[in-house]
C-alpha atoms as a PDB file:
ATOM      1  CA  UNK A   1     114.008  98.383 113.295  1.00  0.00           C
ATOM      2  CA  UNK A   2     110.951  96.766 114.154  1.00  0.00           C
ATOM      3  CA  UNK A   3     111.369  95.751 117.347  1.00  0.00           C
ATOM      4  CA  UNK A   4     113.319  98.999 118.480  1.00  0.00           C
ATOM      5  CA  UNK A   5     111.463 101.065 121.077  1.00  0.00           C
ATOM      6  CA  UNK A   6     110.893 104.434 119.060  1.00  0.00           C
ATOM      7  CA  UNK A   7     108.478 107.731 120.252  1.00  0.00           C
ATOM      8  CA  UNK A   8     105.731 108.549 117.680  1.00  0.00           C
ATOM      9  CA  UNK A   9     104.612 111.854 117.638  1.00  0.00           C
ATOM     10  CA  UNK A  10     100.790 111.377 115.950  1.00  0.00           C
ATOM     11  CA  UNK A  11      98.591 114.375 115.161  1.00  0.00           C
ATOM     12  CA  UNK A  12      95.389 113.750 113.493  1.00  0.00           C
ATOM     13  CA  UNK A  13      93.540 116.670 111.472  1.00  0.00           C
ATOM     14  CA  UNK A  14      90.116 115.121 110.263  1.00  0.00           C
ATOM     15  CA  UNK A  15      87.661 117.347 107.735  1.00  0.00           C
ATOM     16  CA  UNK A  16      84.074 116.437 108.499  1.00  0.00           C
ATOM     17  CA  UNK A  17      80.985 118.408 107.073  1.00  0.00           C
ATOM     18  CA  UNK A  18      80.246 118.895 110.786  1.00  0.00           C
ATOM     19  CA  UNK A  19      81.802 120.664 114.040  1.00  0.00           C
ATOM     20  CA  UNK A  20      82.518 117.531 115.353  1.00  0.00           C
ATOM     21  CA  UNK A  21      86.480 117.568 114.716  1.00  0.00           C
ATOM     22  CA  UNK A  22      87.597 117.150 118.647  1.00  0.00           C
ATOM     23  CA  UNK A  23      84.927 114.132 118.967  1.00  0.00           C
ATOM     24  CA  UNK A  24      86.996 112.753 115.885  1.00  0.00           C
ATOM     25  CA  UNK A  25      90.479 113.154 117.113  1.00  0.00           C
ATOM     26  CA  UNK A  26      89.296 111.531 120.809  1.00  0.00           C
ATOM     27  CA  UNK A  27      88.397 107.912 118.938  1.00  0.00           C
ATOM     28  CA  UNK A  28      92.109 108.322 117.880  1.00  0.00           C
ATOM     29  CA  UNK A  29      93.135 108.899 121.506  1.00  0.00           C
ATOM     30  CA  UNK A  30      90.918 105.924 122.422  1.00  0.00           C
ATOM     31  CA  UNK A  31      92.279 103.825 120.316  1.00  0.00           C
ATOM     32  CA  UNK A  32      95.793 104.779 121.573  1.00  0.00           C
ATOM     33  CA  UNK A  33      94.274 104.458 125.548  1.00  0.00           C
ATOM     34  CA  UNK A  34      93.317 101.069 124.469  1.00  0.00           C
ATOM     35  CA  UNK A  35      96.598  99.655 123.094  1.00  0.00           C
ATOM     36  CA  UNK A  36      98.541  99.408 126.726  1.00  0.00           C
ATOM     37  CA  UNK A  37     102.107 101.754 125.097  1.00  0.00           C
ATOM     38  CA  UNK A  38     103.135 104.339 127.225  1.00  0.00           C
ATOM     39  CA  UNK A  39     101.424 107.558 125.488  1.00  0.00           C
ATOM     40  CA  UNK A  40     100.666 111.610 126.316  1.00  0.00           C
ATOM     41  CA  UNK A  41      98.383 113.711 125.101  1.00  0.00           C
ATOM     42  CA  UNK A  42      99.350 117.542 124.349  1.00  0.00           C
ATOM     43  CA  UNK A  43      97.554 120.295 122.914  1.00  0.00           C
ATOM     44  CA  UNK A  44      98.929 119.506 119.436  1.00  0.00           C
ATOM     45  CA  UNK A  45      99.799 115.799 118.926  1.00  0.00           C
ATOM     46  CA  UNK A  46     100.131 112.809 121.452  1.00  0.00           C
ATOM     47  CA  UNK A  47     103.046 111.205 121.659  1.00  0.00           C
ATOM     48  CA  UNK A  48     103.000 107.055 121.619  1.00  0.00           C
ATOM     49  CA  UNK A  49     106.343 105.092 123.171  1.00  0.00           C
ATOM     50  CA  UNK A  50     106.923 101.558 122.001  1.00  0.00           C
ATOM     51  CA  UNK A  51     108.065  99.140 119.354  1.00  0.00           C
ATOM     52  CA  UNK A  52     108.525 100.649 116.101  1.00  0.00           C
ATOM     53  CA  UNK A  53     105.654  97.997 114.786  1.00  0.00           C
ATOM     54  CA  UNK A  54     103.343  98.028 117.436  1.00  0.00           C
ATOM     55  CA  UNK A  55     103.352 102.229 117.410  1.00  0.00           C
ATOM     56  CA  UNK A  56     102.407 101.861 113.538  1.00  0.00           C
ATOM     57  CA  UNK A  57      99.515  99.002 114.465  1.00  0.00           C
ATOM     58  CA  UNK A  58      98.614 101.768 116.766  1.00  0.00           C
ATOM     59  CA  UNK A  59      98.947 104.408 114.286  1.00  0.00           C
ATOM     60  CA  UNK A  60      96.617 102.610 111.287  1.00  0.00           C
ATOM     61  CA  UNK A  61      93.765 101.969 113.681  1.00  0.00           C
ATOM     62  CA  UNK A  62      93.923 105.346 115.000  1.00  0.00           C
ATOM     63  CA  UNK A  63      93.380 107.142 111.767  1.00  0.00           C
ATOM     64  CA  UNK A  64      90.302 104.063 111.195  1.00  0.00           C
ATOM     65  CA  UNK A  65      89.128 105.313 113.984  1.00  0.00           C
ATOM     66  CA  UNK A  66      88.721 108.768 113.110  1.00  0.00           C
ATOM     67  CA  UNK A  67      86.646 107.694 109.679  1.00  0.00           C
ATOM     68  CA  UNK A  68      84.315 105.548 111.788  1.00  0.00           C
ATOM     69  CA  UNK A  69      84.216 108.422 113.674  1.00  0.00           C
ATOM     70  CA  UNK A  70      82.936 110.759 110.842  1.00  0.00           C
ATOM     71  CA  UNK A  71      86.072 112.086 109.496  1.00  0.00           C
ATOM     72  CA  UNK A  72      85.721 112.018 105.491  1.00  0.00           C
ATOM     73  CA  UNK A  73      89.391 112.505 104.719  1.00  0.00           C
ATOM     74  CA  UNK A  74      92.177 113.129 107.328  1.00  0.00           C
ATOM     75  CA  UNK A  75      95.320 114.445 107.356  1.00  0.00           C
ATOM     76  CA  UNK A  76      97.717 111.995 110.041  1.00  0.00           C
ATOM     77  CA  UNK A  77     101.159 114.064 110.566  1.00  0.00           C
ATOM     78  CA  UNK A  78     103.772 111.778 112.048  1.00  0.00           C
ATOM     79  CA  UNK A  79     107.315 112.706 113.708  1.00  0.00           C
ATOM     80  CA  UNK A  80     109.536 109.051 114.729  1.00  0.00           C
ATOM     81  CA  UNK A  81     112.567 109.384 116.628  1.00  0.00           C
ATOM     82  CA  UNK A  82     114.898 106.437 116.426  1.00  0.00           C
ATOM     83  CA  UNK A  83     118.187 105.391 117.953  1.00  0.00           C
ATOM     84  CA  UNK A  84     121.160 103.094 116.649  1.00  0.00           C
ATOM     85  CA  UNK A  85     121.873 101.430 119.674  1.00  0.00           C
ATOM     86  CA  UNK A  86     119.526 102.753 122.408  1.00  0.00           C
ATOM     87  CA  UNK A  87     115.375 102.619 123.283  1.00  0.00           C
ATOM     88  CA  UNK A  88     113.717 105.892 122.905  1.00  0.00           C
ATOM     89  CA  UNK A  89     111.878 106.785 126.080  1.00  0.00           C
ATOM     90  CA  UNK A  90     109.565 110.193 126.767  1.00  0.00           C
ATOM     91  CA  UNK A  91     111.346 110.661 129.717  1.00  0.00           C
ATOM     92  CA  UNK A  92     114.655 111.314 128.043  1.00  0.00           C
ATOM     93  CA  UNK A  93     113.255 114.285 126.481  1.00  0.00           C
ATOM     94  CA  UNK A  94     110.659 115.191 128.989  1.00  0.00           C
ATOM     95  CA  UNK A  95     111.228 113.706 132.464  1.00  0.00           C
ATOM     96  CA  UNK A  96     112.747 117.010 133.763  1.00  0.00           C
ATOM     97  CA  UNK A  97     109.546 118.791 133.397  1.00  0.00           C
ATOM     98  CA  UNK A  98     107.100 116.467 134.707  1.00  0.00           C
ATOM     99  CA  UNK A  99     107.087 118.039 138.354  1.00  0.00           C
ATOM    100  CA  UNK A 100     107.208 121.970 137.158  1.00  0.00           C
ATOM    101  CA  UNK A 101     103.762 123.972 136.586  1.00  0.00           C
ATOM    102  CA  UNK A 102     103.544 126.119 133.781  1.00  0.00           C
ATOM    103  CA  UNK A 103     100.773 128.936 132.041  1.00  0.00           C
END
């Protein structure tokens, strides 16, 4: 399982005695910029395409980054999707919409 190519769906929601919550969730994007997997961002959760143990590597240091970041406690919702026999890719599930505008 380890070495399958999986999508990770990853949506931080860090509680901070300040406004700074978006400024919080961005180190977690960083950190997920930085790693070189094949990632996007949407309005409620970025999803990260890759190795089922590098996407987890990724995963920990995101929600580190979001306490170094200010966060005092953090809530880090996760959705994997897996195959038997196949890699996962965005595409599969997205590709068909990449070219069409929306709102």
């Amino acid at each position: 399982m380890k070495n399958k190519q999986v999508n990770v769906a990853i949506q931080v929601l860090p509680f901070t005695d300040t406004s700074k919550t978006y400024a919080v969730v961005d180190k977690a994007i960083e950190v997920i910029e930085k790693s070189g997997l094949k990632y996007r961002v949407t309005p409620f959760e970025t999803v990260i395409e890759g190795k089922y143990s590098e996407v987890m590597e990724v995963v920990m240091e995101a929600q580190e980054a979001c306490y170094a970041g200010g966060a005092e406690s953090l809530l880090c919702n996760l959705k994997i999707q897996s195959h038997s026999e196949k890699d996962v890719t965005i595409e599969d599930k997205t590709g068909k919409y990449d070219n069409k505008k929306g709102c």
